[in-house]
Structure formats: structure tokens, C-alpha cells
Protein backbone atom coordinates (compact mmCIF):
# COMPACT_ATOMS: atom_id res chain seq x y z
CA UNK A 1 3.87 -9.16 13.32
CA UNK A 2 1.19 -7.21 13.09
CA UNK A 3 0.16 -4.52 10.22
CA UNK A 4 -2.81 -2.17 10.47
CA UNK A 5 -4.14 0.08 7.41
CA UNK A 6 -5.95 2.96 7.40
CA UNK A 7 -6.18 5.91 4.87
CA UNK A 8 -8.79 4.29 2.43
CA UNK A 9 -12.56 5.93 1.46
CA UNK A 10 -14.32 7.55 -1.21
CA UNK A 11 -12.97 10.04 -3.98
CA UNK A 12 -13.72 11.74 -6.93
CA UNK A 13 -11.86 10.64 -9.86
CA UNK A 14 -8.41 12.93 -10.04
CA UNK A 15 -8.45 13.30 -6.21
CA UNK A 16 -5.90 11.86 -3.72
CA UNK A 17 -5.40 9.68 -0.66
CA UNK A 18 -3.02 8.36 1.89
CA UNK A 19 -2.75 5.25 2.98
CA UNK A 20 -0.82 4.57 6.03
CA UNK A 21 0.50 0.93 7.19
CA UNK A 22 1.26 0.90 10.89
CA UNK A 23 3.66 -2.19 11.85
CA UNK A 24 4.62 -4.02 15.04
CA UNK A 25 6.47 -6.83 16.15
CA UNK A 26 9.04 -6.20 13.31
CA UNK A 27 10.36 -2.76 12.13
CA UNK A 28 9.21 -1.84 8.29
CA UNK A 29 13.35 -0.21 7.78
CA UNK A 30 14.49 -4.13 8.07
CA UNK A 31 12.19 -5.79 5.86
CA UNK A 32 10.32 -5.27 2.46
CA UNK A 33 7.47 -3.82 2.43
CA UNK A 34 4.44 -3.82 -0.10
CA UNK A 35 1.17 -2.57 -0.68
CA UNK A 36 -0.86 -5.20 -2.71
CA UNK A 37 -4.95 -4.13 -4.08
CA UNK A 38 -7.68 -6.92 -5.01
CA UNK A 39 -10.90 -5.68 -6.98
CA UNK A 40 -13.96 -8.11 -6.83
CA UNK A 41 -12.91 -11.16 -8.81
CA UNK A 42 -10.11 -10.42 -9.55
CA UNK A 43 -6.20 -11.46 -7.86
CA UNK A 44 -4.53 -9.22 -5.32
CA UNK A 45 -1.74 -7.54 -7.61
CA UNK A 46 1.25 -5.84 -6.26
CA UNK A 47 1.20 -1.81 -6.10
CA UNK A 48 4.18 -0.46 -4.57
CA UNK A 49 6.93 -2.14 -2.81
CA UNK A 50 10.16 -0.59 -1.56
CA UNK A 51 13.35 -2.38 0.20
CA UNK A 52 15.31 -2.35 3.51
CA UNK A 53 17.74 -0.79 1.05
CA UNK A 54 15.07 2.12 0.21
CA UNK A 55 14.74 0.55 -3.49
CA UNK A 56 11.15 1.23 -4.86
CA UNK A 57 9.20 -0.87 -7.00
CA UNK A 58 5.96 -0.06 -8.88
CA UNK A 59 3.21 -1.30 -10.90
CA UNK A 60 3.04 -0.12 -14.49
CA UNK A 61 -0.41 1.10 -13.80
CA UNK A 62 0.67 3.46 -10.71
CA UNK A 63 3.60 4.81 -12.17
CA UNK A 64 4.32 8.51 -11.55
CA UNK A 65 0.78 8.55 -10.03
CA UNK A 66 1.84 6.70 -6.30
CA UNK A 67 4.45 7.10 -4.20
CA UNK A 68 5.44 4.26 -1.49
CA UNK A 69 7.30 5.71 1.63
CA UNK A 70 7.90 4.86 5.29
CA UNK A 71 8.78 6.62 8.78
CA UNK A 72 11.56 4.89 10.31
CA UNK A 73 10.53 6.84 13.75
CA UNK A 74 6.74 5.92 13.32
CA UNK A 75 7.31 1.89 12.14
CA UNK A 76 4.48 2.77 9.51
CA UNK A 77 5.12 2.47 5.50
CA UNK A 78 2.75 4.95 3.63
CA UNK A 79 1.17 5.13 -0.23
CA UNK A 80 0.51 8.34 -1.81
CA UNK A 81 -1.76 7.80 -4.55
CA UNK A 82 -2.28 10.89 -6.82
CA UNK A 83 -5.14 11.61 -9.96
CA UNK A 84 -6.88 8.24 -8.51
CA UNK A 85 -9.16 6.72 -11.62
CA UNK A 86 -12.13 4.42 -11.04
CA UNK A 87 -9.62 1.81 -12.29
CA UNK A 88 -8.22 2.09 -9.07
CA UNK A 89 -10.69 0.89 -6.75
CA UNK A 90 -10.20 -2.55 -4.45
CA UNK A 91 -9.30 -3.08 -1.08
CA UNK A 92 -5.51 -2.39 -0.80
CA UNK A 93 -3.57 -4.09 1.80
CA UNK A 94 -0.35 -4.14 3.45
CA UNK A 95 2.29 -6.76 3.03
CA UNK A 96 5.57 -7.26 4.70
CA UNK A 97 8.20 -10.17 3.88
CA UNK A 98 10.11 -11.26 7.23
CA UNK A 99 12.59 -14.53 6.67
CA UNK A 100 10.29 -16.18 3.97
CA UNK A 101 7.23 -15.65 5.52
CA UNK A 102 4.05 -13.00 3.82
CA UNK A 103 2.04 -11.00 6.51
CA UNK A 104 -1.05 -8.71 5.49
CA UNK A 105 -2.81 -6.19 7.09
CA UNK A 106 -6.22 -6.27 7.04
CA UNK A 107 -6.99 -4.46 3.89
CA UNK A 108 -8.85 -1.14 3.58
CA UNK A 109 -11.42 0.38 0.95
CA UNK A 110 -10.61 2.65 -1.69
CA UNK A 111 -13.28 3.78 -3.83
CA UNK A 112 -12.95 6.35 -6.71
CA UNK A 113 -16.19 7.52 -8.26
CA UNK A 114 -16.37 9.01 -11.67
């Protein structure tokens, strides 16, 4: 399994990216599927993470401002993230969960400036 970000870069405060997760070797409608962040020092947390089942899941700190989707067609699991604070910068990274076994992207920089 293999996941590949891209999306992330610098941004006003209020602004908004996309990050996109492209998948293969598994297909992101079958499994769950996260998007995790890590700031300097600190743990990677959870963001978003949303079912085979299409359930959603969010941080209290994203809530109403991300969105976690994915294109069955594409293999690729996406993350909207709207009115982006400084707060929000880390490296966020993809995470699927196959038959008890985590696999991560390799991460991608999102910066938000004041």
C-alpha cells in the first residue's frame, strides 16, 4: 500500500487548501481512512477520518472548518480545510487502516501565516 499527499503550502490566516491522498495497492472505499497532523514537538493527532461505510469523524478543533472526502473513481481521499488559523500548521499526513495494520503517506507542509 502505498499513499501519496499533496495539497499542502503556505496561507494567509482565513484562507483555504486541499489536500489530496492518492492510494494504491488497496482501494480507500474498502478501508478507513484518516488524515493525522504533527506540529514540532508535539504528537501526530487525528484530523479527519471517514469509514468504508462513508461515516465521518472529526477533531473538535476542525469542526465545521474541514471536510474529509474521497473519489471512489480516483482511489484518492481528500481534506478540505476552510478559515485555516496559525493553530493549524504541521505536516499532515495520510493514514489508512487495512486488517490491523497503520500505513502513512509521507506527510506534507501546511503553513498558515498570520
Amino acid at each position: 500500500v502505498q499513499l501519496v499527499e499533496s495539497g499542502g503550502g503556505l496561507v494567509q490566516a482565513g484562507g483555504s487548501l486541499r489536500l489530496s491522498c492518492a492510494a494504491s495497492g488497496s482501494s480507500v472505499s474498502r478501508n478507513a481512512m484518516g488524515w493525522y497532523r504533527q506540529s514540532p514537538g508535539k504528537q501526530r493527532d487525528m484530523v479527519a477520518a471517514i469509514t468504508p461505510g462513508g461515516t465521518t469523524n472529526y477533531a473538535d478543533s476542525v469542526k465545521g472548518r474541514f471536510t474529509i472526502s474521497r473519489d471512489n473513481a480516483k482511489n484518492t481521499v481528500y481534506l478540505q480545510m476552510n478559515s485555516l488559523k496559525p493553530e493549524d500548521t504541521a505536516v499532515y499526513y495520510c493514514n489508512a487502516y487495512i486488517f490491523g495494520s497503520a500505513y502513512w503517506g509521507q506527510g506534507t507542509l501546511v503553513t498558515v501565516s498570520e
